[in-house]
N, C-alpha and C. Protein backbone atom coordinates (compact mmCIF):
# COMPACT_ATOMS: atom_id res chain seq x y z
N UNK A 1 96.61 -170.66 136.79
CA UNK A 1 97.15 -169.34 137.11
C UNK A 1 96.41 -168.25 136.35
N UNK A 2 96.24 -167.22 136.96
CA UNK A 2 95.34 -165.82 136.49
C UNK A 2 96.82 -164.31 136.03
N UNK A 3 96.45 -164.84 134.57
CA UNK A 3 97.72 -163.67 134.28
C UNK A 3 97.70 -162.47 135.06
N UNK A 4 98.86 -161.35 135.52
CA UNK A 4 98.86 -160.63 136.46
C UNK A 4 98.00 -159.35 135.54
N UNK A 5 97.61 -159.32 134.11
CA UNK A 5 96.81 -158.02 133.74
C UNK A 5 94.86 -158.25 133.82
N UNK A 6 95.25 -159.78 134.24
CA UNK A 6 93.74 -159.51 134.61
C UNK A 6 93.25 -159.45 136.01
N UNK A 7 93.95 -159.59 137.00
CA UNK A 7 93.56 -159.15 138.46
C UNK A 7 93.28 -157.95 138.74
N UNK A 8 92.14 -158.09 139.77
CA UNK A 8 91.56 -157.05 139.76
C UNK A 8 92.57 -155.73 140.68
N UNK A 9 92.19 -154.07 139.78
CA UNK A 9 93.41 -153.48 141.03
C UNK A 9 93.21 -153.13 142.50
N UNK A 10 93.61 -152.90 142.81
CA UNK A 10 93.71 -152.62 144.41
C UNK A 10 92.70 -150.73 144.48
N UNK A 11 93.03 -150.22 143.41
CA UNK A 11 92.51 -149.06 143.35
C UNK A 11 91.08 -149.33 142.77
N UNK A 12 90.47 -150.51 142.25
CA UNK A 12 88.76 -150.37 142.16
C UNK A 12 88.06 -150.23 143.35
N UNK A 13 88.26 -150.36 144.61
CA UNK A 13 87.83 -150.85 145.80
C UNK A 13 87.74 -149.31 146.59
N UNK A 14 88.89 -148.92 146.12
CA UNK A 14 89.03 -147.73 146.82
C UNK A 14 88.64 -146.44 146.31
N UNK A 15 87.58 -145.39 147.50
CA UNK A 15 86.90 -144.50 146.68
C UNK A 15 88.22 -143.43 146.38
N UNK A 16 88.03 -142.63 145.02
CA UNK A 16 89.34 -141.35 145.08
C UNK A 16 88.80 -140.13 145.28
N UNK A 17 89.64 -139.61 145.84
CA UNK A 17 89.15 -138.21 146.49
C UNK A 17 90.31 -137.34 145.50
N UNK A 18 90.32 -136.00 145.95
CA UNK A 18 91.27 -135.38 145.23
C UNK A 18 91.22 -133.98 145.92
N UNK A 19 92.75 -134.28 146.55
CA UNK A 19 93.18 -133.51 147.61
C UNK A 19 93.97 -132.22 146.86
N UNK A 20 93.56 -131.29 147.05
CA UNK A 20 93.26 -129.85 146.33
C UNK A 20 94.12 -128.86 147.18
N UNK A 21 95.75 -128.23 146.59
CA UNK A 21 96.44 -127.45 147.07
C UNK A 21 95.44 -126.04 147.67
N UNK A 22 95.35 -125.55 146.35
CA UNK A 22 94.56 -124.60 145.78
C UNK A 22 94.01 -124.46 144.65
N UNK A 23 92.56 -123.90 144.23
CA UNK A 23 92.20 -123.47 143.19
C UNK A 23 92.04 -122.04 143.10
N UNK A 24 92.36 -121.67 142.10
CA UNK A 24 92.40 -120.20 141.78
C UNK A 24 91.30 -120.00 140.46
N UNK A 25 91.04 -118.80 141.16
CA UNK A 25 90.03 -117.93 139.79
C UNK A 25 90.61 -117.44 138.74
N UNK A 26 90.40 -117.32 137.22
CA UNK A 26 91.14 -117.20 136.03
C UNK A 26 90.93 -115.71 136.23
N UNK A 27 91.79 -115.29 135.74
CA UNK A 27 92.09 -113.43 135.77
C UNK A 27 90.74 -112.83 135.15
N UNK A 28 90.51 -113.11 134.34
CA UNK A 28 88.93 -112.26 134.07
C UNK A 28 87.77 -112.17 134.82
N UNK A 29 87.68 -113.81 135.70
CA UNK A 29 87.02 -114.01 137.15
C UNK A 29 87.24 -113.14 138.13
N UNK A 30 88.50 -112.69 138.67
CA UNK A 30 89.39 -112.58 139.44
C UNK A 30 88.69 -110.71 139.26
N UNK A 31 88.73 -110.39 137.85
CA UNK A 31 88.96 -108.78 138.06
C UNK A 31 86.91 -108.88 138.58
N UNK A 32 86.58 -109.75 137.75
CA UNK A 32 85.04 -109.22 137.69
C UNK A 32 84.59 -109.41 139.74
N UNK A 33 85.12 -110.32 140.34
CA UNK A 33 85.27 -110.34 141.90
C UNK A 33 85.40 -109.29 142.50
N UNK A 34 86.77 -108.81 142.07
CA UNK A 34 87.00 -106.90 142.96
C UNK A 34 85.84 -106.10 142.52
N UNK A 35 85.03 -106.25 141.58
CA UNK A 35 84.19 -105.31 141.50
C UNK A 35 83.12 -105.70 141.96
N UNK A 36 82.56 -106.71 142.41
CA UNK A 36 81.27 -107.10 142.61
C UNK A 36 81.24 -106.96 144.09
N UNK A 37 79.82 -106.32 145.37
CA UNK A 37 79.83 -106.08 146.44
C UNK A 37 80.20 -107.40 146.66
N UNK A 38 80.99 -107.68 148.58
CA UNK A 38 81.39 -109.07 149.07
C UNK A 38 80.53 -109.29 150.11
N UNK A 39 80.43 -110.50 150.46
CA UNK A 39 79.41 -110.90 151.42
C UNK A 39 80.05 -112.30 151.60
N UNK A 40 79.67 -111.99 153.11
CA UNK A 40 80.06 -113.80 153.94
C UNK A 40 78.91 -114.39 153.66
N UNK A 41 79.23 -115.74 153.24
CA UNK A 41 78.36 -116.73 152.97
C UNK A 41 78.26 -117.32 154.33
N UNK A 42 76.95 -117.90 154.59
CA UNK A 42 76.53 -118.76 155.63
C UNK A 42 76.87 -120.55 155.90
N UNK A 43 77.64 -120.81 156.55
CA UNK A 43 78.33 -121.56 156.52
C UNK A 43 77.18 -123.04 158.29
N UNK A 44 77.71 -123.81 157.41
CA UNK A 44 76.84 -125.26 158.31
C UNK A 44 78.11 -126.15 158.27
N UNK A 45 78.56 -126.75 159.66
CA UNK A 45 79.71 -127.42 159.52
C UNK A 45 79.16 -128.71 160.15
N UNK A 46 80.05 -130.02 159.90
CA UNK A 46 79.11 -131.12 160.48
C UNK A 46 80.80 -132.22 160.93
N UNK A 47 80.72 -132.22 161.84
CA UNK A 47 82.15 -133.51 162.09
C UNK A 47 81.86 -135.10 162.35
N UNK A 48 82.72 -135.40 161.54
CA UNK A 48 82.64 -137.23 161.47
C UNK A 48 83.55 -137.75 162.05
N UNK A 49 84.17 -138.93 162.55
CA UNK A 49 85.53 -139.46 163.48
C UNK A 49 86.41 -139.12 162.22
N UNK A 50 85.94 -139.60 161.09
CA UNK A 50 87.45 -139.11 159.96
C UNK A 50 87.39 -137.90 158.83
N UNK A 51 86.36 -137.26 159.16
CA UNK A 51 86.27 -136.16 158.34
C UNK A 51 85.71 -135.04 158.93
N UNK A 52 85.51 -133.44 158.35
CA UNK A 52 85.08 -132.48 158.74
C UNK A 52 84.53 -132.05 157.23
N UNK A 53 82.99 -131.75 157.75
CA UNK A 53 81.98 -131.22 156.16
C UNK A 53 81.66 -129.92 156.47
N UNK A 54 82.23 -128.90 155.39
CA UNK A 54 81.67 -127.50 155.60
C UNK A 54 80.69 -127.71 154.17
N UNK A 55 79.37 -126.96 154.63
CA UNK A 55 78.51 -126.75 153.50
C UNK A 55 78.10 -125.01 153.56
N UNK A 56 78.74 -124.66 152.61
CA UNK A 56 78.86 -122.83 152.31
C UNK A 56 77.43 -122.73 151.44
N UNK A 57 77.03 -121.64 151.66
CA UNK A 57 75.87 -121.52 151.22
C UNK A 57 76.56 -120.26 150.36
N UNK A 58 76.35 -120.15 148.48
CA UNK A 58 76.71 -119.38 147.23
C UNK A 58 75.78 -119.41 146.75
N UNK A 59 74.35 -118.99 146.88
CA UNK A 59 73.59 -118.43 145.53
C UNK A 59 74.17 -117.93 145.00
N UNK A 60 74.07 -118.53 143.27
CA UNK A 60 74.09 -118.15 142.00
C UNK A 60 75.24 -118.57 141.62
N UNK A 61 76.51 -119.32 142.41
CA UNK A 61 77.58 -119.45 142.00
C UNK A 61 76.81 -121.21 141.50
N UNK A 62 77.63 -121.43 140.47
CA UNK A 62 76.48 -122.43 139.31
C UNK A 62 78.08 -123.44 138.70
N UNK A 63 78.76 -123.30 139.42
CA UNK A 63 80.15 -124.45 138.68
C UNK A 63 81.56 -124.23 139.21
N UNK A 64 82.50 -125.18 139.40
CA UNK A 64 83.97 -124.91 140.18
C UNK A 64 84.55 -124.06 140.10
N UNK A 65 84.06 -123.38 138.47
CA UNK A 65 85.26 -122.51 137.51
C UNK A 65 84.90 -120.94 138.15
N UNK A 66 83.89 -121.27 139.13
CA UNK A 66 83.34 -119.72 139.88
C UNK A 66 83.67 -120.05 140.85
N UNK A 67 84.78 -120.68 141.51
CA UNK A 67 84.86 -120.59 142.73
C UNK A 67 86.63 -120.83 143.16
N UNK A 68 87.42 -120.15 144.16
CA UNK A 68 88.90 -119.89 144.08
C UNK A 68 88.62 -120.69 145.40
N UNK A 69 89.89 -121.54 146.01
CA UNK A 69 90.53 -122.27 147.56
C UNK A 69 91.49 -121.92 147.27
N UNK A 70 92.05 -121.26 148.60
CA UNK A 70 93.69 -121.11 148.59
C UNK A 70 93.68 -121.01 149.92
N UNK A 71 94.50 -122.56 150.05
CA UNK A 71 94.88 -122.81 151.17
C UNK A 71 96.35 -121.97 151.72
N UNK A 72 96.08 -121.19 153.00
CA UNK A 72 97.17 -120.13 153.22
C UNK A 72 97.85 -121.02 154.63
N UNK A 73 98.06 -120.52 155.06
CA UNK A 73 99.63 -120.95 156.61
C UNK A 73 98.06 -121.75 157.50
N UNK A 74 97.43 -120.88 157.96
CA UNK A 74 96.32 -121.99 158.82
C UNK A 74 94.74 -121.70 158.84
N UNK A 75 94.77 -121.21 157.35
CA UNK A 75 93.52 -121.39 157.21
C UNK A 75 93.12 -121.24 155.69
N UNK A 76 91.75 -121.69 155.29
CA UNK A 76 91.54 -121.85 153.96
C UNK A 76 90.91 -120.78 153.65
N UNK A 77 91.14 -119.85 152.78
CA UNK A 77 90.39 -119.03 151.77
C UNK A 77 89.31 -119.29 150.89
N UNK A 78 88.28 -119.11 150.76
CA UNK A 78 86.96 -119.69 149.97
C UNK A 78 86.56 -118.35 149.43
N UNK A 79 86.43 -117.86 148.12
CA UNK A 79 85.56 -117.12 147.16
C UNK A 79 85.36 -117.63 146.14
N UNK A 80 83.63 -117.33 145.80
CA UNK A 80 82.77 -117.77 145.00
C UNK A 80 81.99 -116.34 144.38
N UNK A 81 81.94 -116.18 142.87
CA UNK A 81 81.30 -115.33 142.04
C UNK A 81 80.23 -115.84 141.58
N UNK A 82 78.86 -114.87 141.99
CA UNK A 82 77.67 -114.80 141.64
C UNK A 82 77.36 -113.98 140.87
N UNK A 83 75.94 -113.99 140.73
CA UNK A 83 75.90 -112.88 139.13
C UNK A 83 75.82 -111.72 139.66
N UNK A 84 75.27 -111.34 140.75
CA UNK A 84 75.61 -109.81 141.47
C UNK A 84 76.37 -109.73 143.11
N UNK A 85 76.83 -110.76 143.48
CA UNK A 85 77.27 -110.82 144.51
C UNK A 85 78.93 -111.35 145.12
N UNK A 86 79.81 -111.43 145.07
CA UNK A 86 81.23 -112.36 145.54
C UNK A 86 81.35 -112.31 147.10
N UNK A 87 81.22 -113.80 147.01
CA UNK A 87 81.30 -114.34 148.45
C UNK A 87 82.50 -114.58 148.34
N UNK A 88 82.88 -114.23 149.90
CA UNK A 88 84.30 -114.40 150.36
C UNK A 88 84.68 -114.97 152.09
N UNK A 89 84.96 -116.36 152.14
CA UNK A 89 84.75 -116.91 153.49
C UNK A 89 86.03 -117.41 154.41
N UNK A 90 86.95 -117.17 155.04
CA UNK A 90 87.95 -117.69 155.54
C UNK A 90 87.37 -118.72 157.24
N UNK A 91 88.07 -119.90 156.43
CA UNK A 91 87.97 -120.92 157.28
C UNK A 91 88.72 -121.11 157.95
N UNK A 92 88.96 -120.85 159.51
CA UNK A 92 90.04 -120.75 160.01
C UNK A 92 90.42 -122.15 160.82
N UNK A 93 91.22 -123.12 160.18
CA UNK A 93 91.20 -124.63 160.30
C UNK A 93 92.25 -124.66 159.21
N UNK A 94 93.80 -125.39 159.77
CA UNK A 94 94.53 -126.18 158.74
C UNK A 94 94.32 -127.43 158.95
N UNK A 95 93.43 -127.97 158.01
CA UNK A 95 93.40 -128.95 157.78
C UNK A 95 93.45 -129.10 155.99
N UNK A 96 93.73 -130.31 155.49
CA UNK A 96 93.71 -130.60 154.08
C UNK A 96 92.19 -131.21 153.45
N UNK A 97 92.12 -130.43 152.28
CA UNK A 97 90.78 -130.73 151.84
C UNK A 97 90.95 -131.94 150.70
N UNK A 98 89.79 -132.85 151.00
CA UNK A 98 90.05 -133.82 150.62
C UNK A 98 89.19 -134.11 149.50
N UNK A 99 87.93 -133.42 149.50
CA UNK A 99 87.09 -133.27 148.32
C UNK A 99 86.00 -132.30 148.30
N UNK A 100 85.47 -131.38 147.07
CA UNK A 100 84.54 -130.70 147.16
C UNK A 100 83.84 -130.19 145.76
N UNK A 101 82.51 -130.26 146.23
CA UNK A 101 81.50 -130.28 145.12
C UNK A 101 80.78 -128.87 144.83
N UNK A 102 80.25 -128.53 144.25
CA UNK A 102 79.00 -127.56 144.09
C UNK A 102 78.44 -127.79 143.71
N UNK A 103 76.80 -127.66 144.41
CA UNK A 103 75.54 -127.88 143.39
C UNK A 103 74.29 -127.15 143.97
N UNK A 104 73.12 -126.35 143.16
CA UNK A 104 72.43 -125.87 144.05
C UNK A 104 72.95 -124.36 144.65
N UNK A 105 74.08 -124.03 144.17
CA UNK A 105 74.25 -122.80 145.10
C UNK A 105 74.97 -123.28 146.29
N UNK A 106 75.31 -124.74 146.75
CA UNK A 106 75.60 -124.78 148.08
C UNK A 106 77.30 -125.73 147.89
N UNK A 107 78.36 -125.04 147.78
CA UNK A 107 79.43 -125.95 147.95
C UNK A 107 79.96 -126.22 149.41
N UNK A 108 80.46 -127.50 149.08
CA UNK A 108 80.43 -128.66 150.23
C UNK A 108 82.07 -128.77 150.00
N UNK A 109 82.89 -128.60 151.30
CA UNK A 109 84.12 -129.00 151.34
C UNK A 109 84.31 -130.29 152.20
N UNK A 110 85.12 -131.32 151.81
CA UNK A 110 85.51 -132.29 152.82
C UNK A 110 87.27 -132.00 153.12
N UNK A 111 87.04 -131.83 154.69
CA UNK A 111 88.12 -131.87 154.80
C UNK A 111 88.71 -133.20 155.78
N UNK A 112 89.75 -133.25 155.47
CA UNK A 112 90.30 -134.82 156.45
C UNK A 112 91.47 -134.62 158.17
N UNK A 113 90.68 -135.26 158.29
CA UNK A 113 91.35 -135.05 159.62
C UNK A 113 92.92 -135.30 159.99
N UNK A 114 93.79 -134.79 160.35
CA UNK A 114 95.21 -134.67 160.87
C UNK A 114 95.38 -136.27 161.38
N UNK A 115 96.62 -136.75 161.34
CA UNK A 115 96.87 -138.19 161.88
C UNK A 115 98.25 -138.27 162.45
C-alpha cells in the first residue's frame, strides 16, 4: 500500500489559470492615467474551439501593475499606462478571462468560452 501523502495530486496534471474578476490601477496610477493623452490600442484577436486570444498592442506599458481589467455587465475594460501615452480599450464580449500576460509591450488576454 502507497500512504495517501505520497500520491501524486490530481492538481500536478492540471495546467492553472487564474480567472481574474478585475484588476484595478493603484490611485497614484489611476491619477497619473487622467492626465496622460488616451489612445486605442491595436488589438489582434485569434479563436480556438475552447478559448478566445486578444493580443493588445501597449508600447511602453512594461508590467501588470500598469495595467487595470474591469470586467463591467458585458464587456471588459482594458487600460494600460505608458510613459507618455494611456491606452484605453473596451472589449465588447462577456466572456470570463481566464489568463493574461504582458511582455514586449503586447498584453495577451485569454478568455474562455461560455458552456
Amino acid at each position: 500500500r502507497v500512504p495517501i501523502n505520497n500520491l501524486p495530486s490530481v492538481e500536478q496534471g492540471i495546467k492553472k489559470t487564474r480567472e481574474t474578476k478585475s484588476v484595478k490601477l493603484p490611485y497614484g496610477v489611476l491619477k497619473k492615467f487622467s492626465k496622460l493623452p488616451k489612445q486605442e490600442p491595436t488589438t489582434h484577436i485569434r479563436r480556438f474551439s475552447d478559448k478566445i486570444i486578444y493580443e493588445i498592442e501597449m508600447p511602453g506599458v512594461k508590467s501588470e501593475k500598469e495595467i487595470s481589467m474591469i470586467k463591467l455587465e458585458n464587456s471588459i475594460e482594458v487600460r494600460g499606462i505608458g510613459k507618455n501615452v494611456a491606452y484605453q480599450k473596451i472589449i465588447p464580449i462577456n466572456l470570463p478571462v481566464k489568463d493574461y500576460n504582458i511582455s514586449k509591450g503586447k498584453l495577451v488576454l485569454e478568455l474562455g468560452l461560455k458552456e
